[in-house]
N, C-alpha and C. Protein backbone atom coordinates (compact mmCIF):
# COMPACT_ATOMS: atom_id res chain seq x y z
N UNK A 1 51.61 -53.55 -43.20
CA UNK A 1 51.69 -52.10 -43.11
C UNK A 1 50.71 -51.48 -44.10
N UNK A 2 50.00 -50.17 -43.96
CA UNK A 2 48.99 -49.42 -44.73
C UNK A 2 49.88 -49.13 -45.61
N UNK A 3 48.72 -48.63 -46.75
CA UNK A 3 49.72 -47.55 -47.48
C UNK A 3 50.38 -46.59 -47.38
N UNK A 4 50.79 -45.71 -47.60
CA UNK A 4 51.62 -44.43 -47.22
C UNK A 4 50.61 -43.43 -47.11
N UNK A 5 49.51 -43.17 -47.95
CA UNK A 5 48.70 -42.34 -47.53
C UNK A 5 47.34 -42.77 -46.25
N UNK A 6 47.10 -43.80 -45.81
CA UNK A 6 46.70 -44.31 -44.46
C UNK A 6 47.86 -44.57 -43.97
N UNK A 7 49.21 -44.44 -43.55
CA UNK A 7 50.20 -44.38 -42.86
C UNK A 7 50.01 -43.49 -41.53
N UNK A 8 50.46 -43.59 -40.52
CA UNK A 8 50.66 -42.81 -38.96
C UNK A 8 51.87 -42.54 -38.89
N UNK A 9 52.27 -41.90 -38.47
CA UNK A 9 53.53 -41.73 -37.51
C UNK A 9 53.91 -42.53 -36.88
N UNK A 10 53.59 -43.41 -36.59
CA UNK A 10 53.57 -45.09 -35.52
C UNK A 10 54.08 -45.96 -36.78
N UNK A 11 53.09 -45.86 -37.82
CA UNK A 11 53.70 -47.06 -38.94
C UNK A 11 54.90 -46.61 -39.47
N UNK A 12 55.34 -45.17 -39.58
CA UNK A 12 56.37 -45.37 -40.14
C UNK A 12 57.56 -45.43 -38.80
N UNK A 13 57.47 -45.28 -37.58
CA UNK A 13 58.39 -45.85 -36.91
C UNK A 13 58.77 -47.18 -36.69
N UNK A 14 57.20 -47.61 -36.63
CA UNK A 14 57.49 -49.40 -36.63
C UNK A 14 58.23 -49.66 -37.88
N UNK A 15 58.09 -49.07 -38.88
CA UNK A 15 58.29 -49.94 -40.13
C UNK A 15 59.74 -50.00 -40.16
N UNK A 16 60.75 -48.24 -39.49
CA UNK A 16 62.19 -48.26 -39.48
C UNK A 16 62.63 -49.21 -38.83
N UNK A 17 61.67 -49.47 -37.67
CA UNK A 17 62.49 -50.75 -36.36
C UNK A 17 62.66 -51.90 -37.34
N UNK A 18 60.70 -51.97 -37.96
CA UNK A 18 61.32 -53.62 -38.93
C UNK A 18 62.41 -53.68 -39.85
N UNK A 19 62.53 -52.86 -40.26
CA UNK A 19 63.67 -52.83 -41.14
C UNK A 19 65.28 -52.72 -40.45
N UNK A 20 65.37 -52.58 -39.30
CA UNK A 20 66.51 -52.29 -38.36
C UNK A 20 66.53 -53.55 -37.93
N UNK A 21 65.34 -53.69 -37.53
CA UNK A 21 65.68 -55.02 -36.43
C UNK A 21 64.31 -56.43 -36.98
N UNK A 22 64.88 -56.71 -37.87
CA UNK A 22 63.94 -57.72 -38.08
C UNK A 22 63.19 -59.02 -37.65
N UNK A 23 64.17 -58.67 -36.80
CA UNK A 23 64.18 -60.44 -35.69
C UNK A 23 63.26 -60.03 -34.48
N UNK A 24 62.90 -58.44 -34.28
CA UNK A 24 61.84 -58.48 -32.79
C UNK A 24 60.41 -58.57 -33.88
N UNK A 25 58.75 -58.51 -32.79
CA UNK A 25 58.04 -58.36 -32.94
C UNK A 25 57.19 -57.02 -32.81
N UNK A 26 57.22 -56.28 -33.12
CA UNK A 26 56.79 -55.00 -33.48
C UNK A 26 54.86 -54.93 -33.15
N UNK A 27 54.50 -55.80 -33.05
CA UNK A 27 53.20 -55.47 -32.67
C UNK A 27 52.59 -54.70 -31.51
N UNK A 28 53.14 -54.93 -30.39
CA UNK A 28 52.88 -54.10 -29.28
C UNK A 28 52.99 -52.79 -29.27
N UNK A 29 54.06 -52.50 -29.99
CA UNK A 29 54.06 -51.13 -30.66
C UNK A 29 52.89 -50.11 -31.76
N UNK A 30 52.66 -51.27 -32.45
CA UNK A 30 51.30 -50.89 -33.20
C UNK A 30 50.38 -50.67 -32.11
N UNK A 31 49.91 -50.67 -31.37
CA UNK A 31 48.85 -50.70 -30.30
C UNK A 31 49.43 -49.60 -29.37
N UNK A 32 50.32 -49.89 -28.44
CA UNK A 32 50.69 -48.69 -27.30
C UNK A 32 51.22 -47.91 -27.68
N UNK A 33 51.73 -47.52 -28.82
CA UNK A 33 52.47 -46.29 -29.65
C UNK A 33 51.42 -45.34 -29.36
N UNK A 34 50.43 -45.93 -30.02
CA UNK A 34 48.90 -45.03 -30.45
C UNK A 34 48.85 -44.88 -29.02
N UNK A 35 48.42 -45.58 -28.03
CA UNK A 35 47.58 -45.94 -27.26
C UNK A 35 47.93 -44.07 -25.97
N UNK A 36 49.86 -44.20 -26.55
CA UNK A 36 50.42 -43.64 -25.45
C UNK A 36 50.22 -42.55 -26.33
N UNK A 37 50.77 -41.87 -27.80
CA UNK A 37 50.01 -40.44 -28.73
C UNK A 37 48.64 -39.91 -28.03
N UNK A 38 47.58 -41.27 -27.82
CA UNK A 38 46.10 -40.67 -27.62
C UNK A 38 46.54 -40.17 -26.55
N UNK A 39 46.94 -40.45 -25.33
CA UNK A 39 47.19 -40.38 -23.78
C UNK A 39 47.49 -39.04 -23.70
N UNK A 40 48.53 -38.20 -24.54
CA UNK A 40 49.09 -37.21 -24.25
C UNK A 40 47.91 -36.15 -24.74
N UNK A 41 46.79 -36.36 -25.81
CA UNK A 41 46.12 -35.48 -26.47
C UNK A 41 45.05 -34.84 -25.42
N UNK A 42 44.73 -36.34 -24.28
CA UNK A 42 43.97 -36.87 -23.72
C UNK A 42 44.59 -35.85 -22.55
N UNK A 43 45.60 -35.83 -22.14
CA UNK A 43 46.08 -34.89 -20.85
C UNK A 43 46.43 -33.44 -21.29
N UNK A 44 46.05 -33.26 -22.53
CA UNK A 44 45.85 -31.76 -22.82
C UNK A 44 44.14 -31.65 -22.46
N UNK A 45 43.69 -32.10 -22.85
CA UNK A 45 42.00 -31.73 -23.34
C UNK A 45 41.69 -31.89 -21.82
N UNK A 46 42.44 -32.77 -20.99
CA UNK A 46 41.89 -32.99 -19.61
C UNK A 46 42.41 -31.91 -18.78
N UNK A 47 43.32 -31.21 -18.89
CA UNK A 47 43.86 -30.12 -18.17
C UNK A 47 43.31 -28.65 -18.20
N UNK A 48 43.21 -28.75 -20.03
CA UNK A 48 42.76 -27.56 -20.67
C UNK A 48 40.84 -27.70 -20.18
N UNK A 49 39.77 -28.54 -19.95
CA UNK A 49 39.29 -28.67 -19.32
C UNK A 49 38.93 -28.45 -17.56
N UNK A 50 39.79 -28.72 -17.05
CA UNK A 50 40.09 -28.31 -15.44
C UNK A 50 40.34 -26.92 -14.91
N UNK A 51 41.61 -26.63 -16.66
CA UNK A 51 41.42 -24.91 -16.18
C UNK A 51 40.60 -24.12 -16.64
N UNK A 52 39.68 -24.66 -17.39
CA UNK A 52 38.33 -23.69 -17.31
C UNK A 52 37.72 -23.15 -16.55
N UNK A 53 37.73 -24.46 -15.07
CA UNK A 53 36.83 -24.34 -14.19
C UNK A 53 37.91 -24.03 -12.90
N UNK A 54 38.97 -23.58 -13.20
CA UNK A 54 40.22 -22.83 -12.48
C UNK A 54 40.61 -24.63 -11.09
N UNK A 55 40.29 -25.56 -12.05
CA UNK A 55 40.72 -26.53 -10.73
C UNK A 55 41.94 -27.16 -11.83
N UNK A 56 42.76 -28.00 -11.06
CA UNK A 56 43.82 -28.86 -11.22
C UNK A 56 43.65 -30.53 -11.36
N UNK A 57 44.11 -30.99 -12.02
CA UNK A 57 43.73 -32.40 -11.84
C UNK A 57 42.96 -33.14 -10.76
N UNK A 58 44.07 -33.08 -10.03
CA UNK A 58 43.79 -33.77 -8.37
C UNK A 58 42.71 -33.10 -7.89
N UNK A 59 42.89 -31.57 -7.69
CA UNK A 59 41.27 -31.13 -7.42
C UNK A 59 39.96 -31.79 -7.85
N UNK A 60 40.09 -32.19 -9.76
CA UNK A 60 38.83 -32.54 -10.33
C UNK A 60 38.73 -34.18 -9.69
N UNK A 61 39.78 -34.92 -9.50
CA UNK A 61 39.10 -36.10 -8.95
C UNK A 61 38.86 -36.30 -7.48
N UNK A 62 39.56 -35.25 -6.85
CA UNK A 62 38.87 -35.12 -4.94
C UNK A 62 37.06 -35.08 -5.44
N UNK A 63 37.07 -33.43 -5.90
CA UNK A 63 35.76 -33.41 -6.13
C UNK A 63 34.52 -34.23 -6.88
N UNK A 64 35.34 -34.96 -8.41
CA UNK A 64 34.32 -35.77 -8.81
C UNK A 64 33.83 -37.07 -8.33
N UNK A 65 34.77 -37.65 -7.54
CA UNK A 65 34.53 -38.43 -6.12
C UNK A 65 33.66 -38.07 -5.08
N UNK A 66 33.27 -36.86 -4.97
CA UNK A 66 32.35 -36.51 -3.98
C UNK A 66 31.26 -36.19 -4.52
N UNK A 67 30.98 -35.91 -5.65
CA UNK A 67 29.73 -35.32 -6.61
C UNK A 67 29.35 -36.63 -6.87
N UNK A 68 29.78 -37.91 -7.67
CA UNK A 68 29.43 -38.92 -8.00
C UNK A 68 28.50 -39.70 -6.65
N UNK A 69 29.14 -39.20 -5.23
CA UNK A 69 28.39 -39.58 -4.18
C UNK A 69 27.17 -39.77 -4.42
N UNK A 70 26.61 -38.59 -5.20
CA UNK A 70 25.12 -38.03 -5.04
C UNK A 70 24.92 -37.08 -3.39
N UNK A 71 23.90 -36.20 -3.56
CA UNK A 71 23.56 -35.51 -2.21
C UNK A 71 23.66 -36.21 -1.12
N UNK A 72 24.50 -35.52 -0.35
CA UNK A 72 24.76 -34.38 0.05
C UNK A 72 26.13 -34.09 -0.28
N UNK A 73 26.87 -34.91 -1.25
CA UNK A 73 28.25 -34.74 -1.95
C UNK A 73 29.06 -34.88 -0.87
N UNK A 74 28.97 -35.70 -0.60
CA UNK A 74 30.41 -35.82 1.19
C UNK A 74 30.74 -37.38 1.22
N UNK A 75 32.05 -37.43 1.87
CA UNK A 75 32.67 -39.10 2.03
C UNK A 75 33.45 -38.75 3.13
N UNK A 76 33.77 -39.93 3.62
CA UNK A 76 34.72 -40.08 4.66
C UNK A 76 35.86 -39.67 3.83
N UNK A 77 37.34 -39.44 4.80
CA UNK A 77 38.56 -39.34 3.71
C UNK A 77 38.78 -40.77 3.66
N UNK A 78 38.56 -41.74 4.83
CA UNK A 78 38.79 -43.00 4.15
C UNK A 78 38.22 -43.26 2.54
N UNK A 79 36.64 -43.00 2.37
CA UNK A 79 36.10 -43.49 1.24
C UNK A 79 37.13 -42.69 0.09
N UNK A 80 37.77 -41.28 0.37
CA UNK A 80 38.16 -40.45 -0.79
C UNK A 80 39.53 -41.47 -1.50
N UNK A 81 39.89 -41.83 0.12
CA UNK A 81 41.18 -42.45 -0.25
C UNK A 81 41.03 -43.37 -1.44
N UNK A 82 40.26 -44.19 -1.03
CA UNK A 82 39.69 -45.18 -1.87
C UNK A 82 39.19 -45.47 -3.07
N UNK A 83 38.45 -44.07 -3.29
CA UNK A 83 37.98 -43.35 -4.96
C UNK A 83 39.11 -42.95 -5.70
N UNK A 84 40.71 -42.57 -5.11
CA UNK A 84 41.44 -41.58 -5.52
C UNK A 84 42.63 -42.32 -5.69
N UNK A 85 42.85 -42.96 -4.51
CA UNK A 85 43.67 -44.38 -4.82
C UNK A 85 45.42 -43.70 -4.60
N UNK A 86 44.96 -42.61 -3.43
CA UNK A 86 46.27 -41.81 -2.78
C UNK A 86 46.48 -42.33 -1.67
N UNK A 87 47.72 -41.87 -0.89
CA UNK A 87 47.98 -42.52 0.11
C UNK A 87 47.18 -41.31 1.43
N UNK A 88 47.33 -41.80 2.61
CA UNK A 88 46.47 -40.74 3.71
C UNK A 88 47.58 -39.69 3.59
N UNK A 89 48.28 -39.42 3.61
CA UNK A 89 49.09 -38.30 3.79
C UNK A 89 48.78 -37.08 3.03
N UNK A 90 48.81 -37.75 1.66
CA UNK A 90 48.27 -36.85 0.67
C UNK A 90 46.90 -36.37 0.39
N UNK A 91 46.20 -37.30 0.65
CA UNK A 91 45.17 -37.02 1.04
C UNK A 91 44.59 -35.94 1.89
N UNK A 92 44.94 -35.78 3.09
CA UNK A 92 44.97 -35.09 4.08
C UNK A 92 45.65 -33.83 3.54
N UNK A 93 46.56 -33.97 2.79
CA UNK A 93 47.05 -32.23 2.53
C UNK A 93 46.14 -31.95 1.30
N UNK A 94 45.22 -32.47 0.72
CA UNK A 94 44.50 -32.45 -0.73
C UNK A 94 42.92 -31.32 0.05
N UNK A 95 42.90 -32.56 0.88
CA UNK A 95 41.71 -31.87 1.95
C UNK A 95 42.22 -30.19 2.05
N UNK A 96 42.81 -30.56 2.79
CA UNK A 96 43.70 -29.03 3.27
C UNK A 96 43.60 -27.69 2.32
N UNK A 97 43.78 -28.14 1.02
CA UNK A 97 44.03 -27.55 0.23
C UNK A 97 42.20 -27.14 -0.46
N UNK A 98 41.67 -27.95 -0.50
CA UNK A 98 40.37 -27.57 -0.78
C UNK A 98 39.67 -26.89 0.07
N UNK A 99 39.66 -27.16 1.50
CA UNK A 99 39.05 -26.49 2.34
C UNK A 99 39.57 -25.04 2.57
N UNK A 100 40.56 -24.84 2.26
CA UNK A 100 41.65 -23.25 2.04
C UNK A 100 40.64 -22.88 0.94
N UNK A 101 40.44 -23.15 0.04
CA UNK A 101 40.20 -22.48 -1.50
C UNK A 101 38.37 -22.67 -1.34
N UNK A 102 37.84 -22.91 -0.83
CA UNK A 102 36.53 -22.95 -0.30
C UNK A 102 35.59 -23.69 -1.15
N UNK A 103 36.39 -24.82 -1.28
CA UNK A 103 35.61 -26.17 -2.52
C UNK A 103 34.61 -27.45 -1.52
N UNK A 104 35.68 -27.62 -0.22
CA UNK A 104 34.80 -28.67 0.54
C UNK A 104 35.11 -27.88 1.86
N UNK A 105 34.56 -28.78 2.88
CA UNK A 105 34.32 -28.44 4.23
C UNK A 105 34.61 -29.57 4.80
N UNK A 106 35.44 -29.69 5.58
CA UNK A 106 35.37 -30.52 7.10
C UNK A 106 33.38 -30.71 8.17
N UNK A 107 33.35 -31.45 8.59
CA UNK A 107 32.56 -31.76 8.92
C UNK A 107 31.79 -33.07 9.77
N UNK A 108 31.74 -33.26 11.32
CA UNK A 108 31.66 -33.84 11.90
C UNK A 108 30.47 -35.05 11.17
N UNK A 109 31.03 -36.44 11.04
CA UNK A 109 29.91 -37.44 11.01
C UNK A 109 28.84 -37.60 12.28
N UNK A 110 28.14 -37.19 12.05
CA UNK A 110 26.87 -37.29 13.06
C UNK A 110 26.73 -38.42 13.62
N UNK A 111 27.19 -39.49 12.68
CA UNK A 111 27.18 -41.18 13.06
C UNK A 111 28.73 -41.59 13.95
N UNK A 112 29.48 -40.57 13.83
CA UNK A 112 30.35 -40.90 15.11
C UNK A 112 31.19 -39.57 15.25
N UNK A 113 30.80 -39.10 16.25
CA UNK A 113 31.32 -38.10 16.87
C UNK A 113 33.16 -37.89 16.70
N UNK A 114 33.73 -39.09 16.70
CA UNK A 114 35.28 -39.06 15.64
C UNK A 114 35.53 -38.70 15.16
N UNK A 115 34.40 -39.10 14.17
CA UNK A 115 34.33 -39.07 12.32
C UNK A 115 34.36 -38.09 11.64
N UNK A 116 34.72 -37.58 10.57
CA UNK A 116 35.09 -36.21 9.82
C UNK A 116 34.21 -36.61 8.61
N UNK A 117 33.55 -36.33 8.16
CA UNK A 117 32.82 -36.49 6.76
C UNK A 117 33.65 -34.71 5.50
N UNK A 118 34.10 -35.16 4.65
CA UNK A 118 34.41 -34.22 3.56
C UNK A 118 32.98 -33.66 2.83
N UNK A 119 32.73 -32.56 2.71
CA UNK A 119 31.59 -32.18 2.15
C UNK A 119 31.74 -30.65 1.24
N UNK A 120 31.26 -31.36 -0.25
CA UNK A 120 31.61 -30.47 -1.42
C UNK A 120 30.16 -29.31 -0.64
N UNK A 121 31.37 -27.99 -1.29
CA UNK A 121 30.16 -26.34 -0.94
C UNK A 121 29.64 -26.46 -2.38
N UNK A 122 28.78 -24.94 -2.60
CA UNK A 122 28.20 -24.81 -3.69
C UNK A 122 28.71 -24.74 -4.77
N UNK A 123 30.39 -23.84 -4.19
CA UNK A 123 31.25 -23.92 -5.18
C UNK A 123 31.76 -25.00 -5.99
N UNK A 124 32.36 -25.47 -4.80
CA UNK A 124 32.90 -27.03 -5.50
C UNK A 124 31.80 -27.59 -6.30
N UNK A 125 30.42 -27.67 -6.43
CA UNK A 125 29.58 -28.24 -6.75
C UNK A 125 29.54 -27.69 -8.41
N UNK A 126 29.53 -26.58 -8.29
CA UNK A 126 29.75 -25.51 -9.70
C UNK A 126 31.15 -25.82 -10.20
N UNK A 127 32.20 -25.70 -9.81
CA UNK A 127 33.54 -25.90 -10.73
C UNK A 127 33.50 -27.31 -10.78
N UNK A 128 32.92 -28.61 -10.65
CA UNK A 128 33.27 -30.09 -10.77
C UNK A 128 32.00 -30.36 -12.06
N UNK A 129 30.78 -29.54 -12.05
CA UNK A 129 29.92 -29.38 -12.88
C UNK A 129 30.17 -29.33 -14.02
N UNK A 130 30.79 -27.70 -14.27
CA UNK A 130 31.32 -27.42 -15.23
C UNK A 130 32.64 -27.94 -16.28
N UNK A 131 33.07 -28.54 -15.06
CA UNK A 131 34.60 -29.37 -15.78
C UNK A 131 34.26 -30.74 -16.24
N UNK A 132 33.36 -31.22 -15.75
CA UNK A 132 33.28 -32.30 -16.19
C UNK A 132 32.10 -32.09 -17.45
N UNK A 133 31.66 -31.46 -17.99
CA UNK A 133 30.51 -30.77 -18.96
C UNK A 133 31.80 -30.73 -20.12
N UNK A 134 32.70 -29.93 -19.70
CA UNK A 134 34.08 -29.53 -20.32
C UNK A 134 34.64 -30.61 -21.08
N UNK A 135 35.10 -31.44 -19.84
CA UNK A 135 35.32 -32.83 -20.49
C UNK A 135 35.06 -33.77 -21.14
N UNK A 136 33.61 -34.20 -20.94
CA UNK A 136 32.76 -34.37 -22.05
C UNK A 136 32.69 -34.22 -23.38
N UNK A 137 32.47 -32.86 -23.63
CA UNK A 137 32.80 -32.53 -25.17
C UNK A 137 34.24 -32.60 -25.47
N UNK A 138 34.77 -32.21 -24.68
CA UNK A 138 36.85 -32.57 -25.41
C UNK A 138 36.58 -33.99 -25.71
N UNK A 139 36.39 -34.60 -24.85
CA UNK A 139 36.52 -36.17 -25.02
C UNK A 139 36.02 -36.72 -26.24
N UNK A 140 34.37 -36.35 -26.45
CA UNK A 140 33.84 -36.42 -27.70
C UNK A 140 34.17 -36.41 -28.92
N UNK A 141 35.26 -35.09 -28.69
CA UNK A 141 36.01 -34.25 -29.93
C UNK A 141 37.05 -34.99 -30.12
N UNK A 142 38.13 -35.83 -29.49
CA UNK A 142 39.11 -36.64 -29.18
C UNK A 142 38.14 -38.06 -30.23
N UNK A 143 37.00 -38.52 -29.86
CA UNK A 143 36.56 -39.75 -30.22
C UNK A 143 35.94 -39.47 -31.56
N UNK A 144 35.38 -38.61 -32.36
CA UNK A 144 35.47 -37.47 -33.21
C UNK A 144 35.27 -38.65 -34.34
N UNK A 145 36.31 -39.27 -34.96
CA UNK A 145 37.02 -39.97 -35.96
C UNK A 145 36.09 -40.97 -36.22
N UNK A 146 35.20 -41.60 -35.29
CA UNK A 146 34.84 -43.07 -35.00
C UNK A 146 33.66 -43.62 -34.78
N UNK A 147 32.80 -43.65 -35.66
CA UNK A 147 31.33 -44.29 -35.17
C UNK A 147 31.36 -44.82 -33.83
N UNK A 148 29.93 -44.37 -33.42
CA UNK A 148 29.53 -45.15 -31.93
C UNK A 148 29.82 -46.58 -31.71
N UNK A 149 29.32 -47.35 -33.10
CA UNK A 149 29.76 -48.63 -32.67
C UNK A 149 31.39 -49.09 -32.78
N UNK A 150 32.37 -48.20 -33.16
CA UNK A 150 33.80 -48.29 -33.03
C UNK A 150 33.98 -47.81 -31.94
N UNK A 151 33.74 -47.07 -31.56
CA UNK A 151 33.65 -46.48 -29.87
C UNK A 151 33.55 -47.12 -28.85
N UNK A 152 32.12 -48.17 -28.62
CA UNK A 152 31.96 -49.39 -28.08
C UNK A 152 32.69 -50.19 -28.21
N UNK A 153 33.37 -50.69 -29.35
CA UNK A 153 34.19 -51.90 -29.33
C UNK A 153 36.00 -51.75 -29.23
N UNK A 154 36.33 -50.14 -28.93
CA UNK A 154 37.14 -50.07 -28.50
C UNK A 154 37.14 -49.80 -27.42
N UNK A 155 35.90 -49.51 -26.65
CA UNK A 155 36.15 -49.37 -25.37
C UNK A 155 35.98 -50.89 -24.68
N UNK A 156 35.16 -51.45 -25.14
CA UNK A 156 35.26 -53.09 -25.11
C UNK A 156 36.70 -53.71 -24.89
N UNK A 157 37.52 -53.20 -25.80
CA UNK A 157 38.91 -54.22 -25.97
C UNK A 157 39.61 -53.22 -25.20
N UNK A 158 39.15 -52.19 -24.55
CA UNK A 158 40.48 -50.83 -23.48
C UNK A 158 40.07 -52.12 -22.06
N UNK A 159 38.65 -52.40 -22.01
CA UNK A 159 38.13 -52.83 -20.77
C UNK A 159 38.67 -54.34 -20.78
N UNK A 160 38.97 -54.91 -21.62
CA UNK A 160 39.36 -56.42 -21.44
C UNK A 160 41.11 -56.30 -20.94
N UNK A 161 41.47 -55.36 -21.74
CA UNK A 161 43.16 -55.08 -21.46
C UNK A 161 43.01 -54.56 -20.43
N UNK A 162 42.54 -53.44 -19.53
CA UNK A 162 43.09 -52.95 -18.27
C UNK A 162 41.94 -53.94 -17.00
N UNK A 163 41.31 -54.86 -17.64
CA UNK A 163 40.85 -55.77 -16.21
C UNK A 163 42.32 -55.97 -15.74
N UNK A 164 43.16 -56.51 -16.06
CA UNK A 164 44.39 -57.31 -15.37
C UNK A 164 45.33 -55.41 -14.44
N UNK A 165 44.99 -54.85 -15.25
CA UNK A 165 45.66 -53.86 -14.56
C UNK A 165 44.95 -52.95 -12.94
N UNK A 166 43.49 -53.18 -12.85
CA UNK A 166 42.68 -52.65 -11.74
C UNK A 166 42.49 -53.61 -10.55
């Protein structure tokens, strides 16, 4: 354990458990305590971000899924499904909901007359711009604490822990 003045809020909970319960292992806690604190700071700065650009979560990843495309910013909803990792149902009402608010467009695939291609407007192109510009610097400001090369090597050890989870 740190000292009391490098102490967290995490060390001194772990430290009550060790002292409560001496017989578990407390390490996992040192790690996802934090891991889950950052998470919540992380879904402020990401929200407070989104409503800058007057979109909602789900909005920013329909759209940054379609911007990441590159020109002409459009996917099948299969591909969206796939970027977004929703089921079709929801999907389909996500669409719905963007094409109401005048972010994407419906739009026949030329390559099969079936086919529906999703395609970000100018707008959408401007509020996914800006939010993610947004995000950026929050994020920055969040990583703030930590030389570049601590940065790298925690994103190093985020990427070795969530391979098993993707």
């Amino acid at each position: 354990m740190p000292d009391s003045e490098s102490a967290d809020s995490v060390d001194r909970i772990v430290g009550a458990w060790m002292r409560e319960r001496p017989d578990l292992d407390f390490a996992p806690l040192q790690v996802l305590s934090r891991v889950w604190r950052i998470s919540r700071h992380l879904d402020r700065a990401r929200r407070n971000s989104f409503s800058t650009s007057e979109l909602e979560s789900w909005e920013f990843d329909v759209l940054s899924a379609l911007r990441r495309a590159g020109a002409p910013y459009q996917l099948s909803p299969k591909a969206l499904l796939e970027e977004t990792l929703v089921s079709s149902g929801t999907m389909t009402n996500r669409i719905d909901r963007l094409v109401a608010r005048g972010l994407v467009e419906r739009r026949t695939d030329p390559n099969d007359g079936r086919g529906i291609l999703v395609t970000m407007t100018t707008d959408g192109v401007a509020r996914v711009d800006a939010a993610i510009t947004e995000l950026v610097g929050s994020e920055a400001e969040l990583l703030s604490g930590l030389s570049r090369p601590d940065q790298e090597r925690l994103a190093a050890l985020l990427r070795k822990l969530s391979r098993d989870f993707d």
